[in-house]
C-alpha atoms as a PDB file:
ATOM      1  CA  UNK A   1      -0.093   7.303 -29.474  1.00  0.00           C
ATOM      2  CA  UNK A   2       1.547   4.159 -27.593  1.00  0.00           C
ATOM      3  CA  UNK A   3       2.105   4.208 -24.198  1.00  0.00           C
ATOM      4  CA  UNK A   4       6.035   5.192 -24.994  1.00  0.00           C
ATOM      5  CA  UNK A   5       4.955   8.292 -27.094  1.00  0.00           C
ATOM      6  CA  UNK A   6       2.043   9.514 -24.079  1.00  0.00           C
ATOM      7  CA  UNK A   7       5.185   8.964 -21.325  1.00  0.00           C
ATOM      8  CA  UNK A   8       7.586  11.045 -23.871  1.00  0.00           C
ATOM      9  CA  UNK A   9       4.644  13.901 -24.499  1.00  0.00           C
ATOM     10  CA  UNK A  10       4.531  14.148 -20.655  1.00  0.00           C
ATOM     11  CA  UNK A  11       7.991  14.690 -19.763  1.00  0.00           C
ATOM     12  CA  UNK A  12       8.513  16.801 -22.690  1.00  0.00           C
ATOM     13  CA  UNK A  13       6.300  19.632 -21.084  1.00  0.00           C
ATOM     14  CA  UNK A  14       6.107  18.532 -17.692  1.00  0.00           C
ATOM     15  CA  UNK A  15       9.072  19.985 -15.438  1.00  0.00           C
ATOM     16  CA  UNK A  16      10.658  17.417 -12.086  1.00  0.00           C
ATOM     17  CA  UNK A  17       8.800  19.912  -9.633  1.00  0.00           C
ATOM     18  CA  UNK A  18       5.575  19.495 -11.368  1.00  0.00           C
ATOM     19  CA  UNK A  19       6.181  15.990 -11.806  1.00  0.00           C
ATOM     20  CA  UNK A  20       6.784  15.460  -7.752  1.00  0.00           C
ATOM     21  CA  UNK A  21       3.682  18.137  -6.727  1.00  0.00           C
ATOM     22  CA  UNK A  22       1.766  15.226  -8.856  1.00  0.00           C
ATOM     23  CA  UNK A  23       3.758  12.238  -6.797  1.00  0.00           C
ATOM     24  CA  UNK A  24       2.703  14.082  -3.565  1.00  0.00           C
ATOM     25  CA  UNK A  25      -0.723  14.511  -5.051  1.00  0.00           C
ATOM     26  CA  UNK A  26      -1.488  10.664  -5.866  1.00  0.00           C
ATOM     27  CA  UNK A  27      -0.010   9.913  -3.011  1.00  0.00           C
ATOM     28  CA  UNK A  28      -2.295  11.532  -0.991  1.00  0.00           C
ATOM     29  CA  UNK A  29      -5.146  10.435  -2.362  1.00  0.00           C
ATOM     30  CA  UNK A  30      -4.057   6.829  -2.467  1.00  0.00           C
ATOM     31  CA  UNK A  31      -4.242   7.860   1.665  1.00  0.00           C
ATOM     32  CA  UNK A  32      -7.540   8.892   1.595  1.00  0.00           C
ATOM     33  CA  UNK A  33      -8.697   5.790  -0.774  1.00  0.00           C
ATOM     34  CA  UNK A  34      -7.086   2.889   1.765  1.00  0.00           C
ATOM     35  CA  UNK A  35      -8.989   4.948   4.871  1.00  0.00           C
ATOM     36  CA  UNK A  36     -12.102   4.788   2.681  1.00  0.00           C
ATOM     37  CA  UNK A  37     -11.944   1.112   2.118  1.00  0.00           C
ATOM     38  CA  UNK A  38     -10.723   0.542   5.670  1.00  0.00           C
ATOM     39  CA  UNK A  39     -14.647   1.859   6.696  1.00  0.00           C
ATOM     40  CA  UNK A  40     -16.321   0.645   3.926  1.00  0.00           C
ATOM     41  CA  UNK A  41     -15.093  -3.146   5.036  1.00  0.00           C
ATOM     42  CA  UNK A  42     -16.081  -1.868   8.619  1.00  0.00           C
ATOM     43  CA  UNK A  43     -12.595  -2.738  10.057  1.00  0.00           C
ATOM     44  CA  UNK A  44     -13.056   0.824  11.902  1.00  0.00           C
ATOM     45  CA  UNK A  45     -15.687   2.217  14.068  1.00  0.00           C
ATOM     46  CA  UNK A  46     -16.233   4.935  11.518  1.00  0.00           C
ATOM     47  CA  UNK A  47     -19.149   3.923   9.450  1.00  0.00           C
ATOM     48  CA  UNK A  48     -19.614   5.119   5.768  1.00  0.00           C
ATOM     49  CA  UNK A  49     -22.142   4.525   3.083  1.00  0.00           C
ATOM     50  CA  UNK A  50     -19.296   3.855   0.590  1.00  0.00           C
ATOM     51  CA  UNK A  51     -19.694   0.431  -1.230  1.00  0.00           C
ATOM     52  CA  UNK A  52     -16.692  -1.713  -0.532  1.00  0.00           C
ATOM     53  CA  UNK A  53     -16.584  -2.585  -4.503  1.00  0.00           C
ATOM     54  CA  UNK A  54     -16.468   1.027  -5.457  1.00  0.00           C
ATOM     55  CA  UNK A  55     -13.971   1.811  -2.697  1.00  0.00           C
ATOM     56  CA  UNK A  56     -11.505  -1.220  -3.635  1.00  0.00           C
ATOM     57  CA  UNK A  57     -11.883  -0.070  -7.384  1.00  0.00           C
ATOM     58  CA  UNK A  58     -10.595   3.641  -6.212  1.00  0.00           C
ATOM     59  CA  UNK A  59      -7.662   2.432  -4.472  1.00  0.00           C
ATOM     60  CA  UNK A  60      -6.650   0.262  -7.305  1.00  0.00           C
ATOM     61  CA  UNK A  61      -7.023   3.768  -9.007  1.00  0.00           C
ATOM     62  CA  UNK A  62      -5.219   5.677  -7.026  1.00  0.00           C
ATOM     63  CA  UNK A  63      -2.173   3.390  -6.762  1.00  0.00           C
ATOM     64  CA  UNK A  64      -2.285   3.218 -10.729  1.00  0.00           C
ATOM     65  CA  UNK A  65      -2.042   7.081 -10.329  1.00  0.00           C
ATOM     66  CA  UNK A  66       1.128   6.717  -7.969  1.00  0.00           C
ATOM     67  CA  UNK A  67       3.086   4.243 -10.039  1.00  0.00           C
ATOM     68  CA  UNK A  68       2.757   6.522 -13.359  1.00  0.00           C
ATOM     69  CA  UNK A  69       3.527   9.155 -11.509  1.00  0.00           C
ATOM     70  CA  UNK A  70       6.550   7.907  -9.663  1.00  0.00           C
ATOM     71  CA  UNK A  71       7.242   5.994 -12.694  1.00  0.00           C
ATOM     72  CA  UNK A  72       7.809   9.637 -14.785  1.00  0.00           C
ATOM     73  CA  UNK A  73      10.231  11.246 -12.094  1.00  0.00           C
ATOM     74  CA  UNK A  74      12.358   7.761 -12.486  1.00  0.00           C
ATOM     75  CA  UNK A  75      11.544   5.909  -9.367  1.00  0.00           C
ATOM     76  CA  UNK A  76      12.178   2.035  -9.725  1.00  0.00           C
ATOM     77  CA  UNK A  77       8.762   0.140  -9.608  1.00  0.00           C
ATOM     78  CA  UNK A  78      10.025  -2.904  -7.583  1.00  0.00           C
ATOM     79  CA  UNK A  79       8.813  -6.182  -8.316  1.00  0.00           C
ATOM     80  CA  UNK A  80       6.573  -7.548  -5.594  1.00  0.00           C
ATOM     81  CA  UNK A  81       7.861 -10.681  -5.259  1.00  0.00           C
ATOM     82  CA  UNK A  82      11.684 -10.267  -4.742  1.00  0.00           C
ATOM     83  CA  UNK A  83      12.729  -7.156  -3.233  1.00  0.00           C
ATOM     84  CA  UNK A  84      14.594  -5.985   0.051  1.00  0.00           C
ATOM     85  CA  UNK A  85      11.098  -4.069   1.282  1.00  0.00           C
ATOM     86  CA  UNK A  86      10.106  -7.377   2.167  1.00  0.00           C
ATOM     87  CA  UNK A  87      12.587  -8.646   3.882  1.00  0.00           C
ATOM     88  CA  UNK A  88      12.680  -5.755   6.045  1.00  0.00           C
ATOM     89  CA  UNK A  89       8.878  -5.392   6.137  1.00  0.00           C
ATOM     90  CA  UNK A  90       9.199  -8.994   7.526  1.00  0.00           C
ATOM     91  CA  UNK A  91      12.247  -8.475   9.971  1.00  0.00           C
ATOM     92  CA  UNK A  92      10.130  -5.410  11.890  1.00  0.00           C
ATOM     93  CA  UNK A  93       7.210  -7.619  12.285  1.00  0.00           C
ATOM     94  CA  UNK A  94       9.057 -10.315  13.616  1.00  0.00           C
ATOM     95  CA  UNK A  95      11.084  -8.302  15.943  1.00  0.00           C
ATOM     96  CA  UNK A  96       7.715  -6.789  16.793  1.00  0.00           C
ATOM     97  CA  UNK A  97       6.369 -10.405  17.890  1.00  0.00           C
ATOM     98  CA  UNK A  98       9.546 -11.418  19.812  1.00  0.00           C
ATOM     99  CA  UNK A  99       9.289  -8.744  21.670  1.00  0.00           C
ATOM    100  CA  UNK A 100       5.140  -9.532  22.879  1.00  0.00           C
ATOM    101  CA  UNK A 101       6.292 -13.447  22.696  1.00  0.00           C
ATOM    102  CA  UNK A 102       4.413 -14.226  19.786  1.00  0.00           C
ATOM    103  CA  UNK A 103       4.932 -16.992  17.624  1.00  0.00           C
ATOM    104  CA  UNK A 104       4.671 -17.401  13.280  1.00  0.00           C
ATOM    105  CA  UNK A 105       1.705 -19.781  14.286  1.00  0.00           C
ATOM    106  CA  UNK A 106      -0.944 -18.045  16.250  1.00  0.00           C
ATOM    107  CA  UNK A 107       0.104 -14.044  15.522  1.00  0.00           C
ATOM    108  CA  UNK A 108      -0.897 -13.650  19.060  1.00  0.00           C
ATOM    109  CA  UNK A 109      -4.324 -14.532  18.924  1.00  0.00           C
ATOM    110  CA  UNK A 110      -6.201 -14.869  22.181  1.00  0.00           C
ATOM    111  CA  UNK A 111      -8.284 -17.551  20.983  1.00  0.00           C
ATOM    112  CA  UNK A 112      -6.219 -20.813  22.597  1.00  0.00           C
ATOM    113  CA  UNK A 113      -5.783 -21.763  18.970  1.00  0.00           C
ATOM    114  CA  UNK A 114      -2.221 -22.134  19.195  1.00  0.00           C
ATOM    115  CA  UNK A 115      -0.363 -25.347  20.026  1.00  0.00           C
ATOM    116  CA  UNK A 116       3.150 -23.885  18.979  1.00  0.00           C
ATOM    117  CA  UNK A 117       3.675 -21.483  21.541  1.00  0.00           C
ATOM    118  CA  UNK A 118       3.798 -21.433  25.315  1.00  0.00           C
ATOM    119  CA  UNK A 119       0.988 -18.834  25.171  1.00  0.00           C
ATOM    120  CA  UNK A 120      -1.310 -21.397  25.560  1.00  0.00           C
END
């Protein structure tokens, strides 16, 4: 079967609720895959034995999972690179730095790098 026939076979016998319970599912486990990764690159305090390969692989997974799953209750997969999440992804951040004084150049690093701001 192509990919249009498997999406057809699945909403043919799979009802919305079902559908979201799976959303909800993924989702969750997309959670627990970008913790995993988070202590498998040691960016926490929380060690793990989990290889950082393996981890990265299941949260590539697990996103997959999210996207075909949001994809079959009719959610929009937006394009990366030209969408309004950005923009407003962007506009928190910088409000975020405005309000600590921070400046585009140096993030508020406290390592004197920065010759942009008056941090320094």
């Amino acid at each position: 079967m192509s990919y249009i026939d498997d999406k057809r076979y699945v909403l043919e016998h799979i009802d919305r609720r079902t559908l979201l319970e799976q959303l909800a599912e993924e989702a969750a486990e997309l959670s627990q895959a970008a913790l995993k990764l988070i202590r498998a690159e040691k960016l926490s305090d929380n060690p793990t034995p989990a290889n950082i390969s393996i981890a990265s692989e299941q949260l590539n997974e697990e996103l997959a999972d999210v996207l075909v799953a949001a994809d079959a209750i009719g959610i929009p997969i937006l394009e990366s690179c030209d969408n309004s999440k950005w923009r407003r992804w962007a506009a928190r951040i910088k409000k975020e730095c405005e309000k600590k004084d921070i400046c585009d150049g140096c993030f508020g690093a406290s390592n004197g790098d920065c010759t942009d701001c008056e941090r320094w």
